[in-house]
Protein backbone atom coordinates (compact mmCIF):
# COMPACT_ATOMS: atom_id res chain seq x y z
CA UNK A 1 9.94 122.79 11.34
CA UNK A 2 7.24 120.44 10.72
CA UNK A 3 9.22 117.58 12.14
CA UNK A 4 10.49 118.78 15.42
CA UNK A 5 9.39 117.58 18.80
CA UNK A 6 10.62 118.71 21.92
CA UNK A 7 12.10 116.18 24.10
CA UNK A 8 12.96 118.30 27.45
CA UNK A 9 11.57 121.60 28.34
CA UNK A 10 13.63 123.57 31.07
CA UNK A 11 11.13 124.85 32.69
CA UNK A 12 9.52 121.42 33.65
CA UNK A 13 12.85 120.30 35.18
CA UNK A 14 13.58 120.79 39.21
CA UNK A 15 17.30 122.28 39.45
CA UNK A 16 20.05 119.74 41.02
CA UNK A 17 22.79 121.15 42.90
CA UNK A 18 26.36 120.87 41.06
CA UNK A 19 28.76 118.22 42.31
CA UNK A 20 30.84 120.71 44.36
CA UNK A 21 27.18 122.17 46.05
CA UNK A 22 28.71 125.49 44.51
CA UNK A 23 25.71 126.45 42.19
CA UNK A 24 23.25 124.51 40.46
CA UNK A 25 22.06 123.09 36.77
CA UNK A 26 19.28 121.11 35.32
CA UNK A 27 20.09 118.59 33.15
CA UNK A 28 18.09 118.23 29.94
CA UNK A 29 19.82 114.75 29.20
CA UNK A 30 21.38 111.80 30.98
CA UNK A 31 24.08 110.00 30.43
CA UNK A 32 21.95 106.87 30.22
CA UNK A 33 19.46 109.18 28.12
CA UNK A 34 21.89 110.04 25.80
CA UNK A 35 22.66 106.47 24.74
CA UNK A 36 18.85 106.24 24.23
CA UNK A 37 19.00 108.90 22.02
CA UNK A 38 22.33 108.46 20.31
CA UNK A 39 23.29 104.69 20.40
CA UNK A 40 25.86 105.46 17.64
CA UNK A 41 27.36 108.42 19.73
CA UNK A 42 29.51 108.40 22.87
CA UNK A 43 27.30 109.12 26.21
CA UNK A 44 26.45 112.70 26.53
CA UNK A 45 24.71 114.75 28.71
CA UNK A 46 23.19 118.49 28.50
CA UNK A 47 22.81 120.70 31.08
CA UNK A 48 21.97 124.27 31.83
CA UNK A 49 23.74 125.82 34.79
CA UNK A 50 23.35 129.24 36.49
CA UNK A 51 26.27 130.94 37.58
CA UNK A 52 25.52 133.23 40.16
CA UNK A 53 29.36 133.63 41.61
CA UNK A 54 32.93 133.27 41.15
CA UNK A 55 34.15 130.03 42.40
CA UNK A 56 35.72 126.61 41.17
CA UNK A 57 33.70 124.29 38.80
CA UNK A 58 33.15 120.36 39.47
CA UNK A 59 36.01 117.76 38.53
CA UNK A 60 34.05 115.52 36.08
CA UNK A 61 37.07 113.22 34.85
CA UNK A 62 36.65 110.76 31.78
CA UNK A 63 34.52 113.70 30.21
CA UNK A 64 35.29 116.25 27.98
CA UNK A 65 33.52 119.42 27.92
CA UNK A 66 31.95 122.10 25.80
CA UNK A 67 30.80 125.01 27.79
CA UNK A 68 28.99 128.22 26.59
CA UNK A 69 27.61 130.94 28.82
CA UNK A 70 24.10 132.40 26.82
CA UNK A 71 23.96 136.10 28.16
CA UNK A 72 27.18 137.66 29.23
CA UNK A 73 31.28 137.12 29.26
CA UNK A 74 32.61 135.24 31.52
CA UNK A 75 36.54 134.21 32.95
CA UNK A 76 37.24 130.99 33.13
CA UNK A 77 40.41 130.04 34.54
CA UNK A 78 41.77 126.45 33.31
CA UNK A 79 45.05 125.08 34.51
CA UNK A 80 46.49 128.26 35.08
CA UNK A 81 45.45 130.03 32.58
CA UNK A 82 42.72 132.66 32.01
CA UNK A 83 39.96 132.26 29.07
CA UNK A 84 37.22 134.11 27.96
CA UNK A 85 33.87 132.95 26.91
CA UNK A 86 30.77 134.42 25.94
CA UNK A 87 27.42 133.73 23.77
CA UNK A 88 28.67 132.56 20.95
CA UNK A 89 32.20 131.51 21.83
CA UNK A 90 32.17 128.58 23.47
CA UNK A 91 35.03 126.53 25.48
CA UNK A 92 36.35 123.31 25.51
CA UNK A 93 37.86 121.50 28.12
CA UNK A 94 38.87 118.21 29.81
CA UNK A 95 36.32 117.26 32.89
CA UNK A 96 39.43 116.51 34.62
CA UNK A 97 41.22 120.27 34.20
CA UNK A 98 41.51 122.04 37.29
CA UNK A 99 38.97 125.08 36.21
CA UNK A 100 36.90 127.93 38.23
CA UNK A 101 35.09 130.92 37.11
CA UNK A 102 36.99 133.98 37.91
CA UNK A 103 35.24 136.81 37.01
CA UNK A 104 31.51 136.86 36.13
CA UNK A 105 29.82 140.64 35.94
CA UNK A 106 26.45 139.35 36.54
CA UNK A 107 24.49 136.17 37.04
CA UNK A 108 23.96 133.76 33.82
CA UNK A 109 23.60 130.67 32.70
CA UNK A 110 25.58 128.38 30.75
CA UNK A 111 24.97 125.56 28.42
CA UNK A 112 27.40 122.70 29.61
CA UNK A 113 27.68 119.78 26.92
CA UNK A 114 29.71 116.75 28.61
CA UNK A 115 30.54 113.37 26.10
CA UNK A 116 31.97 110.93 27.45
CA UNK A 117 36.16 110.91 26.49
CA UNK A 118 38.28 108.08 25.30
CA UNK A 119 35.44 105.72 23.40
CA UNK A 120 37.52 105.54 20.33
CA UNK A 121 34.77 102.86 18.76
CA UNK A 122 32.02 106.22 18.99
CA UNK A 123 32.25 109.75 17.36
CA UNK A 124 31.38 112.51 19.78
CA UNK A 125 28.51 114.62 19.45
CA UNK A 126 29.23 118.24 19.11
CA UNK A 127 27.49 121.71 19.76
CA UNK A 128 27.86 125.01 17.60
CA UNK A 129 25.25 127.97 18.47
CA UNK A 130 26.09 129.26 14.97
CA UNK A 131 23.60 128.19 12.41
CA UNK A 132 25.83 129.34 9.71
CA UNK A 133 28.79 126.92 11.09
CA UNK A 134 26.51 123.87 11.58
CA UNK A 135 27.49 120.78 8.75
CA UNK A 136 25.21 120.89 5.27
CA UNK A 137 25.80 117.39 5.29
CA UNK A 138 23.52 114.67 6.21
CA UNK A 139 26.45 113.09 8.05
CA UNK A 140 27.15 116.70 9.86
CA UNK A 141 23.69 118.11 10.08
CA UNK A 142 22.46 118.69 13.59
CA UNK A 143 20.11 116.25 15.57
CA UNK A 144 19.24 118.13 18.03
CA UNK A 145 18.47 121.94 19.01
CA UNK A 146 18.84 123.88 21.80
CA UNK A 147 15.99 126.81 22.14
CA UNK A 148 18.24 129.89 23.41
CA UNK A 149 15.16 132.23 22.84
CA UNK A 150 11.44 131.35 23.22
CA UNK A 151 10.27 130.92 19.45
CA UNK A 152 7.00 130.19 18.13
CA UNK A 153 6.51 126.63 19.76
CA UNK A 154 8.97 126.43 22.20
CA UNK A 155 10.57 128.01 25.37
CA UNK A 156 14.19 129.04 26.15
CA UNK A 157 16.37 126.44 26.59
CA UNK A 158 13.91 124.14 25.41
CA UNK A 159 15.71 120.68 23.68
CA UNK A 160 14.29 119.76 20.22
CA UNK A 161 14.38 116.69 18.37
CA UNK A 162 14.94 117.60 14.61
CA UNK A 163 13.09 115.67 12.00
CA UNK A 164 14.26 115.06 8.72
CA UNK A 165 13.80 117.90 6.94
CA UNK A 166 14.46 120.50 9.83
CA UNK A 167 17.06 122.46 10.09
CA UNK A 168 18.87 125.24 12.22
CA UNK A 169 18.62 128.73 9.92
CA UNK A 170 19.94 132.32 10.74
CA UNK A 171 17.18 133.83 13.19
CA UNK A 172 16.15 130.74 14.54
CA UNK A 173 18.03 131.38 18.08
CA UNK A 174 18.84 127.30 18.15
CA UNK A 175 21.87 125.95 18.94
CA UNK A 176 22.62 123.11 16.44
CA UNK A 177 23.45 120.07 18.61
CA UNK A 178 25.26 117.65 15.75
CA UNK A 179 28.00 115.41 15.12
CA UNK A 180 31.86 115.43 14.79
């Protein structure tokens, strides 16, 4: 991965408490950074949050969300109903949906990507943490990577910018961050 560069490292980032003041996340990229980053994409922004307890989740309307807890199930209750999500198995939601985190066996964090909703001139950008699912073509082929494992130049939950002839592979432990 001769072309990658990282472009946020985790570690380097002071925590920010969540909207509610329930828990807390550090944000990897802005909204404004996002359109830095992606000008042909909707505004996005990446975060890592640490769930520690059970309790309700921010209202973020006008976004829509793709959430993904890295090291154990979790509950998520959304609008009345109950949904389970783990590594791998992401959720999507609207920012607006009344949702909390109902059951949670022990601490761990989750990988919240937030695009902004309803820019119908913009495609979204999306997030798989399957390698195998990410597009083959140029069009589909991830942008970004998220570092779920330290690797051999980088840290967990690193952010990578992919250069042209990168990609995300089986055994990697990145999360292909791509488009729609």
């Amino acid at each position: 991965m001769d072309g990658m560069e990282i472009i946020a490292s985790f570690v380097d980032i002071v925590p920010v408490p969540w909207a509610n003041g329930a828990g807390e996340t550090t944000e990897l990229v802005s909204l404004d950074a996002s359109t830095a980053l992606t000008p042909d994409r909707r505004p996005w922004r990446l975060s890592i949050a640490r769930l520690e307890r059970t309790g309700p989740f921010s209202s973020l309307p006008g976004l829509d969300r793709t959430f993904l807890p890295t090291d154990a199930e979790v509950v998520l209750d959304i609008a009345g109903t109950a949904h389970r999500a783990g590594p791998g198995s992401p959720l999507r939601f609207s920012g607006s949906d009344a949702v909390a985190l109902t059951d949670l066996a022990g601490p761990t964090f989750a990988v919240n990507l937030m695009v902004v909703a309803d820019e119908a001139a913009l495609p979204p950008l999306t997030m798989t943490l399957d390698p195998e699912a990410a597009g083959t073509s140029e069009s589909a082929r991830p942008r970004f990577a998220l570092a779920l494992a330290d690797g051999p130049d980088w840290r967990r939950f690193d952010l990578l910018r992919l250069g042209d002839g990168d990609a995300v592979g089986p055994g990697d432990r990145l999360g292909g961050i791509g488009f729609a």
